[in-house]
Protein backbone atom coordinates (compact mmCIF):
# COMPACT_ATOMS: atom_id res chain seq x y z
CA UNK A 1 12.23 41.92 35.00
CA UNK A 2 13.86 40.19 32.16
CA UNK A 3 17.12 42.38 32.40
CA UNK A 4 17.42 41.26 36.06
CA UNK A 5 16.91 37.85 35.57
CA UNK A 6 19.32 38.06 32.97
CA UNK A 7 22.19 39.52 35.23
CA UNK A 8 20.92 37.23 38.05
CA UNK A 9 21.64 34.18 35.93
CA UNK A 10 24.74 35.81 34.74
CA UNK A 11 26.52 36.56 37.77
CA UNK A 12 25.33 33.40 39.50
CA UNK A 13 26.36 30.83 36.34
CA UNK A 14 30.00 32.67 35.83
CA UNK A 15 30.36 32.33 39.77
CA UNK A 16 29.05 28.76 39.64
CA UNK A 17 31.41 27.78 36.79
CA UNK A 18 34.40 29.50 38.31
CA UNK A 19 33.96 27.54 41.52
CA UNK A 20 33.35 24.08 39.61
CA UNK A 21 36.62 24.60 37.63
CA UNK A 22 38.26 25.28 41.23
CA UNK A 23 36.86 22.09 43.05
CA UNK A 24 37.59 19.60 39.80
CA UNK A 25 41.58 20.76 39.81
CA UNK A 26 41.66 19.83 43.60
CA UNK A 27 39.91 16.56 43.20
CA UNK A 28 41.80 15.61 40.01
CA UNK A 29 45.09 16.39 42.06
CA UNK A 30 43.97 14.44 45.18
CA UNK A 31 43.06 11.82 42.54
CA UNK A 32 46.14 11.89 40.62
CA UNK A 33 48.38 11.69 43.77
CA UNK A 34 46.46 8.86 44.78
CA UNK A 35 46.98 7.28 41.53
CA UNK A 36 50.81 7.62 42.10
CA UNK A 37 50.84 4.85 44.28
CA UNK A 38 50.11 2.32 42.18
CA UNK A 39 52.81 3.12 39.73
CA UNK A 40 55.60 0.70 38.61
CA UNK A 41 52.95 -2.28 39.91
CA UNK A 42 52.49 -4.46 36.31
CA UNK A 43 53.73 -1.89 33.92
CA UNK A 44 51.41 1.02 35.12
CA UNK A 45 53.24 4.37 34.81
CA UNK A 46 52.86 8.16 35.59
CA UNK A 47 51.09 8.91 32.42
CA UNK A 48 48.70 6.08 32.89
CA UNK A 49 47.68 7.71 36.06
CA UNK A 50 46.96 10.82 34.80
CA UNK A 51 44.40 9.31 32.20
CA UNK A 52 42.90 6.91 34.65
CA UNK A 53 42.58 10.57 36.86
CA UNK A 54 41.50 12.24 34.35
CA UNK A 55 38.12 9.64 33.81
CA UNK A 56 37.26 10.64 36.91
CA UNK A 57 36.12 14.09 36.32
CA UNK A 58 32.88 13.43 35.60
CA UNK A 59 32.09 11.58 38.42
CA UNK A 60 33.92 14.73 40.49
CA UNK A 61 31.55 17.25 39.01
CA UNK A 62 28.12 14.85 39.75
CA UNK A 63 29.14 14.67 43.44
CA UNK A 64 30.44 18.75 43.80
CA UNK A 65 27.97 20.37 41.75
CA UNK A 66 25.47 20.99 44.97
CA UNK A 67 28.84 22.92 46.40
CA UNK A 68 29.45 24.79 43.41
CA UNK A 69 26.17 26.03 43.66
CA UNK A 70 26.08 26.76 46.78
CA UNK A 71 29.56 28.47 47.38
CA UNK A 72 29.11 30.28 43.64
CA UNK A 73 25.64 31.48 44.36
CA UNK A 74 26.39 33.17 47.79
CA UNK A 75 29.27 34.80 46.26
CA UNK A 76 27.96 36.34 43.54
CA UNK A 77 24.68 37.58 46.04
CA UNK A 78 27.35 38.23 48.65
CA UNK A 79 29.20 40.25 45.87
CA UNK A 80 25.76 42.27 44.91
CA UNK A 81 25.15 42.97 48.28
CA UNK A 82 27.84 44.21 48.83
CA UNK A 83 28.38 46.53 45.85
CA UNK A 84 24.97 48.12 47.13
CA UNK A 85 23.38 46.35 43.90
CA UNK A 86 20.77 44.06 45.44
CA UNK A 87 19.49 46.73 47.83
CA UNK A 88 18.75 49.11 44.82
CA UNK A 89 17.24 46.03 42.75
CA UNK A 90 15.11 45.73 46.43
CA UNK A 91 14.64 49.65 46.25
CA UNK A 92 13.04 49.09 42.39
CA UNK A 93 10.67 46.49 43.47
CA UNK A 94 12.34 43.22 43.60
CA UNK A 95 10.22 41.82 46.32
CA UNK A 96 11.40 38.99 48.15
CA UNK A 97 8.86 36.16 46.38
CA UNK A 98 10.40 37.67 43.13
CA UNK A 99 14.22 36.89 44.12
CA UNK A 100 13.18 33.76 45.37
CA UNK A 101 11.33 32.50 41.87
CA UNK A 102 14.32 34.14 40.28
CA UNK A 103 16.79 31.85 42.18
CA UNK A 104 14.59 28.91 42.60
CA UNK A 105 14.39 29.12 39.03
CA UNK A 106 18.35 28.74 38.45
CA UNK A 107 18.11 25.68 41.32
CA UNK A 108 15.89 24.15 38.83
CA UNK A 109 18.52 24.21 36.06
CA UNK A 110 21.15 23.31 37.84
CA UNK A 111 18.91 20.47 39.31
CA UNK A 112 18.21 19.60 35.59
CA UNK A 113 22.17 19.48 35.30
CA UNK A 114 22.75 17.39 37.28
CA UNK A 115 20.35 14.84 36.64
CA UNK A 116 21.51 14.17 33.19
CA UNK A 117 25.01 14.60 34.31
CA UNK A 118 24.57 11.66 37.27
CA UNK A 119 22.13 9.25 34.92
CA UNK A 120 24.01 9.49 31.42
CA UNK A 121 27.51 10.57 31.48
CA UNK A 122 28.62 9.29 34.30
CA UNK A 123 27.33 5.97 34.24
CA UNK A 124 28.86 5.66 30.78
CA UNK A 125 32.35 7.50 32.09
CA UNK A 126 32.24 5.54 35.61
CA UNK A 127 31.95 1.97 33.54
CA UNK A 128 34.91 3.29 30.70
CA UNK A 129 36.89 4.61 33.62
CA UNK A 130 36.52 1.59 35.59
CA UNK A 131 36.95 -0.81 32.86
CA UNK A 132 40.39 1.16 31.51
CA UNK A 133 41.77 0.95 35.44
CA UNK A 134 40.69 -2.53 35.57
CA UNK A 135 42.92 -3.40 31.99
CA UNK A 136 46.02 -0.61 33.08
CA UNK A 137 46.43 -2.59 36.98
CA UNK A 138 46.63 -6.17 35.30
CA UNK A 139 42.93 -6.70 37.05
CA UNK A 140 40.61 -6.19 40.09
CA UNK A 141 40.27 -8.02 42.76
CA UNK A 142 37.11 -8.41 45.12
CA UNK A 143 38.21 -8.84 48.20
CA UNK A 144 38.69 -12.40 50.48
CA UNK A 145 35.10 -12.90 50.02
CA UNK A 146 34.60 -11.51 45.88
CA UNK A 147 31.05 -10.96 45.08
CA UNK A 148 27.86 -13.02 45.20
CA UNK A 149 24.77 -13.02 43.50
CA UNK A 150 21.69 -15.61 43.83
CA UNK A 151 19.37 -17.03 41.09
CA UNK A 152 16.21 -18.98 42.23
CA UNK A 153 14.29 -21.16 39.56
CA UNK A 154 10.85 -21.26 39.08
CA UNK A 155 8.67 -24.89 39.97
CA UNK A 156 9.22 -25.88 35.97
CA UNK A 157 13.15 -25.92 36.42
CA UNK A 158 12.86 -28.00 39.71
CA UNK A 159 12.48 -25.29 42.20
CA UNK A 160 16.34 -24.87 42.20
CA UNK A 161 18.61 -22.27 43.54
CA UNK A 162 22.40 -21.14 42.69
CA UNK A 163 24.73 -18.96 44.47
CA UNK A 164 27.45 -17.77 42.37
CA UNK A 165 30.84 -16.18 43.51
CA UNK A 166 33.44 -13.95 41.53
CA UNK A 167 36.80 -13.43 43.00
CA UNK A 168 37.58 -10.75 40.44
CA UNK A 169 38.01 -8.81 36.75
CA UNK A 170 41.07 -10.00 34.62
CA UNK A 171 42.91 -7.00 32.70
CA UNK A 172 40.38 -7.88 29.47
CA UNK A 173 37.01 -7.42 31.53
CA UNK A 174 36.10 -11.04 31.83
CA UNK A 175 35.41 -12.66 35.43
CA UNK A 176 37.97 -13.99 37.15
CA UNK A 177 37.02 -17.42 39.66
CA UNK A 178 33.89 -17.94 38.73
CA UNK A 179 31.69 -20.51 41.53
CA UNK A 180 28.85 -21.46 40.94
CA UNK A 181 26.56 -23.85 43.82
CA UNK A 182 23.55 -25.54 42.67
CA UNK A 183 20.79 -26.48 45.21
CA UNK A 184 17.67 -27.93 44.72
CA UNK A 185 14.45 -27.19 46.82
CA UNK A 186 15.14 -29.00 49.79
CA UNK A 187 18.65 -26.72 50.26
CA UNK A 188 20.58 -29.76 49.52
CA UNK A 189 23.84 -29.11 47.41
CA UNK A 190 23.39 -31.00 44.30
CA UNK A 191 25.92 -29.52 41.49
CA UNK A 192 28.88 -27.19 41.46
CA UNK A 193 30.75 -25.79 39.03
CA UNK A 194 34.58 -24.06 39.35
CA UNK A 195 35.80 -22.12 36.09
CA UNK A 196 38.63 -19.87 35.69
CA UNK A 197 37.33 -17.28 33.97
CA UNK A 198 33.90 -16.68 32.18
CA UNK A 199 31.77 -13.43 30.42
CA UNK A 200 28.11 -13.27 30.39
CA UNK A 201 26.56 -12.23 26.46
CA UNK A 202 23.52 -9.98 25.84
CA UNK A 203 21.37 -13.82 26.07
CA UNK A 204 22.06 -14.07 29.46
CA UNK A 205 24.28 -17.19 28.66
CA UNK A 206 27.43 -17.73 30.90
CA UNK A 207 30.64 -18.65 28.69
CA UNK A 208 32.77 -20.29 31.48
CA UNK A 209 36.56 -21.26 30.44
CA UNK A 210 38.51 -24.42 31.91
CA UNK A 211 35.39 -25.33 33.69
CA UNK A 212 35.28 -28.28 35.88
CA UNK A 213 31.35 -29.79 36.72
CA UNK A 214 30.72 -31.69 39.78
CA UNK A 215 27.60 -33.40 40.75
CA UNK A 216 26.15 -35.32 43.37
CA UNK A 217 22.79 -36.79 41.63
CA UNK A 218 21.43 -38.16 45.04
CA UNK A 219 22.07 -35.29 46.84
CA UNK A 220 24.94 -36.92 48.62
CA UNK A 221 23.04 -40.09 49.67
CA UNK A 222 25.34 -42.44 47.83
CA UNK A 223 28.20 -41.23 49.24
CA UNK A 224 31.37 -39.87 47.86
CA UNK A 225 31.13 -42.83 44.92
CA UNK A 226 28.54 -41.11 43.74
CA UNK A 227 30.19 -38.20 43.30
CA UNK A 228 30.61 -37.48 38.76
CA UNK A 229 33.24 -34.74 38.17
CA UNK A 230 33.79 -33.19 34.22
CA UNK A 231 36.04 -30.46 32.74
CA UNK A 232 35.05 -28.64 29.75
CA UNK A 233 37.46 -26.13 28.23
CA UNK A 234 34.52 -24.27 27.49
CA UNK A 235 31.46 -24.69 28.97
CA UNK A 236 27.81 -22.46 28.42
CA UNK A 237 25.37 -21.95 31.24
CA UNK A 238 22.24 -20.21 31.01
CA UNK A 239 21.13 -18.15 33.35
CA UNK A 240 18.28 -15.17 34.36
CA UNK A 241 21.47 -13.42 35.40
CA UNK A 242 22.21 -10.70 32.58
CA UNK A 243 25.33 -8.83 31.93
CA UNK A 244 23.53 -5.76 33.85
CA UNK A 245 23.26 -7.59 37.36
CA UNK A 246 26.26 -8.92 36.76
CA UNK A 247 28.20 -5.73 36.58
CA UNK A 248 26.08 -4.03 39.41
CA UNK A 249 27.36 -6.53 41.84
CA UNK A 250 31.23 -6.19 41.07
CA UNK A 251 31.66 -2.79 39.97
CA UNK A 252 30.77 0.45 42.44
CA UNK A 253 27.66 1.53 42.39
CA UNK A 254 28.05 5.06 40.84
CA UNK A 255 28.49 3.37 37.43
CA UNK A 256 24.17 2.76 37.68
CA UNK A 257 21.33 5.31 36.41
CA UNK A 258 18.62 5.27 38.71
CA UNK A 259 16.57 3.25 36.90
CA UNK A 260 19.33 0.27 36.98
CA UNK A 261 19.68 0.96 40.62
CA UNK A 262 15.73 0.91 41.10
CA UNK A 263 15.76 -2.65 38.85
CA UNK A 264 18.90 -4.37 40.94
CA UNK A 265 17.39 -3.41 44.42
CA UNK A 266 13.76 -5.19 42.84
CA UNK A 267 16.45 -8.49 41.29
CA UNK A 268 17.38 -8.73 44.97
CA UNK A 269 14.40 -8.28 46.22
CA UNK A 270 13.21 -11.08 43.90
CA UNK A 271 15.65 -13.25 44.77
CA UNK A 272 15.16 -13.33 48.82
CA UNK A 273 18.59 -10.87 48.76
CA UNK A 274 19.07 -7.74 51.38
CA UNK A 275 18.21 -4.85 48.93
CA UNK A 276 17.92 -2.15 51.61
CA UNK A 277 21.23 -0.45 50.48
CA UNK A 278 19.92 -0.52 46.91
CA UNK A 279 16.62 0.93 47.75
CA UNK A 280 18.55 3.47 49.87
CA UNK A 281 21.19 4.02 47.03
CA UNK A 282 18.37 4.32 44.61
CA UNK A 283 16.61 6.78 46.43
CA UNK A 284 19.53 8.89 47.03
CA UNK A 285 20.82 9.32 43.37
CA UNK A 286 16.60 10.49 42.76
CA UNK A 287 16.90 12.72 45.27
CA UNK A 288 20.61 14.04 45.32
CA UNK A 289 20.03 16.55 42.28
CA UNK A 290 17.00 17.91 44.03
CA UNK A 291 20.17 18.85 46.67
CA UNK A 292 21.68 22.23 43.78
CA UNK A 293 17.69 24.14 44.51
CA UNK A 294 18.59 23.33 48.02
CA UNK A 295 21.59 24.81 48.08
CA UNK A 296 19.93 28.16 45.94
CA UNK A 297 17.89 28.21 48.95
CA UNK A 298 20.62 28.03 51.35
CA UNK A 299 22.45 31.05 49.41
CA UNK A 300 19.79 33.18 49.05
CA UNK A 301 19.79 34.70 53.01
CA UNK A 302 23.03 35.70 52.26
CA UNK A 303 22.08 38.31 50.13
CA UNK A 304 19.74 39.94 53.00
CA UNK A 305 22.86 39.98 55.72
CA UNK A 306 24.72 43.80 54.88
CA UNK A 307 27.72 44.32 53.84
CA UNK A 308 28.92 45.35 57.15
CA UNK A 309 27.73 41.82 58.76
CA UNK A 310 30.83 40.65 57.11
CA UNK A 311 32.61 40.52 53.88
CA UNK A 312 32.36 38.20 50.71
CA UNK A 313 34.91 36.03 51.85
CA UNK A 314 33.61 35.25 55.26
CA UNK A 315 29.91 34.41 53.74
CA UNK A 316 31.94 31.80 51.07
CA UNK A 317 33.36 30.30 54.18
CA UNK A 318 30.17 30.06 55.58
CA UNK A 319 28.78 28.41 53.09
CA UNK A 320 32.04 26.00 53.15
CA UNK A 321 30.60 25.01 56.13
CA UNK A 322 26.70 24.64 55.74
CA UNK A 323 28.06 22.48 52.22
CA UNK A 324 30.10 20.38 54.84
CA UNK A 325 27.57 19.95 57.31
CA UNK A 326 24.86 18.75 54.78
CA UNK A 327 27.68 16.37 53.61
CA UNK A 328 28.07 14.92 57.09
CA UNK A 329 24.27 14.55 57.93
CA UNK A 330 23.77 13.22 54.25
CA UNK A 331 25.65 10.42 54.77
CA UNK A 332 25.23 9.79 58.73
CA UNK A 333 21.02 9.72 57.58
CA UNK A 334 22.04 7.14 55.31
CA UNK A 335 23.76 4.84 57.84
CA UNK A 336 21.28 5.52 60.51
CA UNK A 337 18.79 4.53 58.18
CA UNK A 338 19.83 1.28 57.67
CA UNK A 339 20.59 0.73 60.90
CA UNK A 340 17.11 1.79 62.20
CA UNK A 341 15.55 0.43 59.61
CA UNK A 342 13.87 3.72 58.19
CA UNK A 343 12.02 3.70 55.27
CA UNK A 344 15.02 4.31 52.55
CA UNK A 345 12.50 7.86 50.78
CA UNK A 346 12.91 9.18 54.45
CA UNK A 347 16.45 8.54 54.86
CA UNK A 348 17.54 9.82 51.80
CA UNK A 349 15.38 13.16 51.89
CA UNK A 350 15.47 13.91 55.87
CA UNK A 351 18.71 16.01 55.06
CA UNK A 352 17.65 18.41 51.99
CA UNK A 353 14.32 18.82 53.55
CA UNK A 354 16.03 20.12 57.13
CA UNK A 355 18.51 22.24 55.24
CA UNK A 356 15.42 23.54 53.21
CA UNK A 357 13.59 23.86 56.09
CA UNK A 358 16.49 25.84 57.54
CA UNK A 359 16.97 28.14 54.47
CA UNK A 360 13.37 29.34 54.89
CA UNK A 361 13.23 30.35 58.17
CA UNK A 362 16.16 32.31 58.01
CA UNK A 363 15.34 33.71 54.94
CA UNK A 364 11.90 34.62 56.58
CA UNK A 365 13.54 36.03 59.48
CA UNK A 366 15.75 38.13 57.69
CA UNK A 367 12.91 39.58 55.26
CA UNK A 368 10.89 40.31 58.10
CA UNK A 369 13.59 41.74 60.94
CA UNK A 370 16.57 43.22 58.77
């Protein structure tokens, strides 16, 4: 048993690493020429763009590893089977609950993979990568709208609330436009403060640059003579918002570990914010590794069909497709989710538990009929 696990794992890892090598040179080409556009904006050239493609890799190989798995796993059983080498490994006793704790057991690695691959390197890669494009374009901007967060204070502070805006990231990492609106518990607007640019430290303490303080102490009851206005060319703000929540809500999500994701979604929560994507998010990165013994599953009927029920490559292409199709009701589950309002754990697992569901019964079906 261990020599056939050994070749198992063999032929299914060389496969699996073949077709991973294959799927990161397309994606760092489609990244690459994507890149291209940009160059000759602010000083960014061709060889910039390769480097800023290049620090995307990681990233690549989280989200294509399920694929790899799949695609490399039903051609190296496709291969077997048809070399004649599965059914005399069937002949010799490999029973079908055997194969499938041999493959299950290579799902589990590559499950194991991907884990560490999606909650340390690529967080740490995503946040370089995003940080080096951010300093090589001059900047990033946020959109019309940038990006809010909201901070309530407890009864001690006054029962007060502040929204805070950021239009963007300057080329050194600092925010760009910083807004912050001060309430107090009745909603009224009681403070504001408008600063160029500002950085949050590991104290949670806001250094805001060419800051300008406005107030209204009687909550705009005296009128606009009431009104006391301040500029500070450098001005400190504490806050409960840390550098952590800050960078979760203006950089893209894939630069969180699932336990940052799982600790935003509860700061929203916290804060009367819409954390459904979060939870949905959250649950999704848990679950999305689970998606490689999935796809083992998936490839393992494929190595029941004979060789005359079609060759290698049209069992890769069907595989293409079944990776495809999971893609497609992955993320459609996801938006229907938060439409519906479905719990986010159901949403994110409804499509590897169908496509397990569907792996079995053909696999079943096969065992029992061919």
């Amino acid at each position: 048993m261990r020599t056939v696990r050994r070749m198992f794992y063999r032929e299914i890892g060389a496969s699996v690493a073949f077709v991973a090598v294959a799927f990161l040179s397309l994606s760092y080409f489609i990244d690459f020429v994507d890149e291209l556009q940009r160059v000759g904006r602010r000083g960014y050239t061709a060889w910039q763009a390769a480097i800023t493609a290049l620090t995307e890799l990681p990233g690549n190989l989280y989200e294509l590893m399920p694929f790899a798995v799949l695609i490399g796993t039903i051609y190296a059983l496709a291969r077997m089977a048809q070399a004649s080498e599965f059914t005399i490994l069937r002949t010799g006793g490999l029973s079908p609950g055997r194969a499938l704790g041999l493959l299950a057991g290579a799902g589990l690695f590559f499950s194991a993979l991907n884990f560490a691959l999606g909650d340390v390197v690529v967080p740490a890669t995503e946040r370089a990568s995003e940080l080096l494009k951010t300093r090589l374009r001059g900047g990033r901007d946020l959109g019309p709208i940038g990006a809010w967060l909201r901070e309530n204070r407890d009864a001690e502070a006054g029962g007060r609330s502040f929204m805070v805006n950021v239009g963007g990231i300057d080329g050194s990492g600092a925010l760009r436009s910083v807004h912050i609106y001060e309430f107090d518990a009745r909603g009224n607007q009681v403070g504001r403060i408008d600063a160029a640019r500002g950085r949050v430290d590991a104290g949670r303490v806001w250094t805001l640059d060419d800051a300008t303080v406005t107030r209204w102490p009687a909550g705009h009851e005296g009128g606009p003579d009431r009104v006391e206005r301040t500029t500070h060319a450098e001005l400190r703000w504490p806050s409960t918002l840390s550098a952590g929540v800050v960078s979760a809500a203006v950089l893209p999500l894939k630069i969180m570990s699932t336990v940052e994701l799982w600790r935003y979604a509860r700061h929203l929560a916290a804060h009367e914010q819409a954390a459904a994507r979060y939870q949905l998010q959250f649950w999704k990165k848990a679950l999305y590794p689970m998606a490689c013994l999935v796809m083992v599953a998936l490839a393992l009927p494929f190595a029941y069909l004979h060789a005359r029920g079609g060759g290698v490559s049209l069992k890769v292409f069907g595989g293409i497709m079944l990776g495809i199709s999971f893609v497609l009701l992955n993320n459609l589950s996801g938006h229907v989710g938060l439409l519906e309002g479905w719990p986010p754990w159901l949403a994110a697992a409804a499509p590897g538990t169908l496509f397990l569901l569907l792996s079995m019964t053909a696999f079943a079906w096969l065992v029992r009929y061919r």
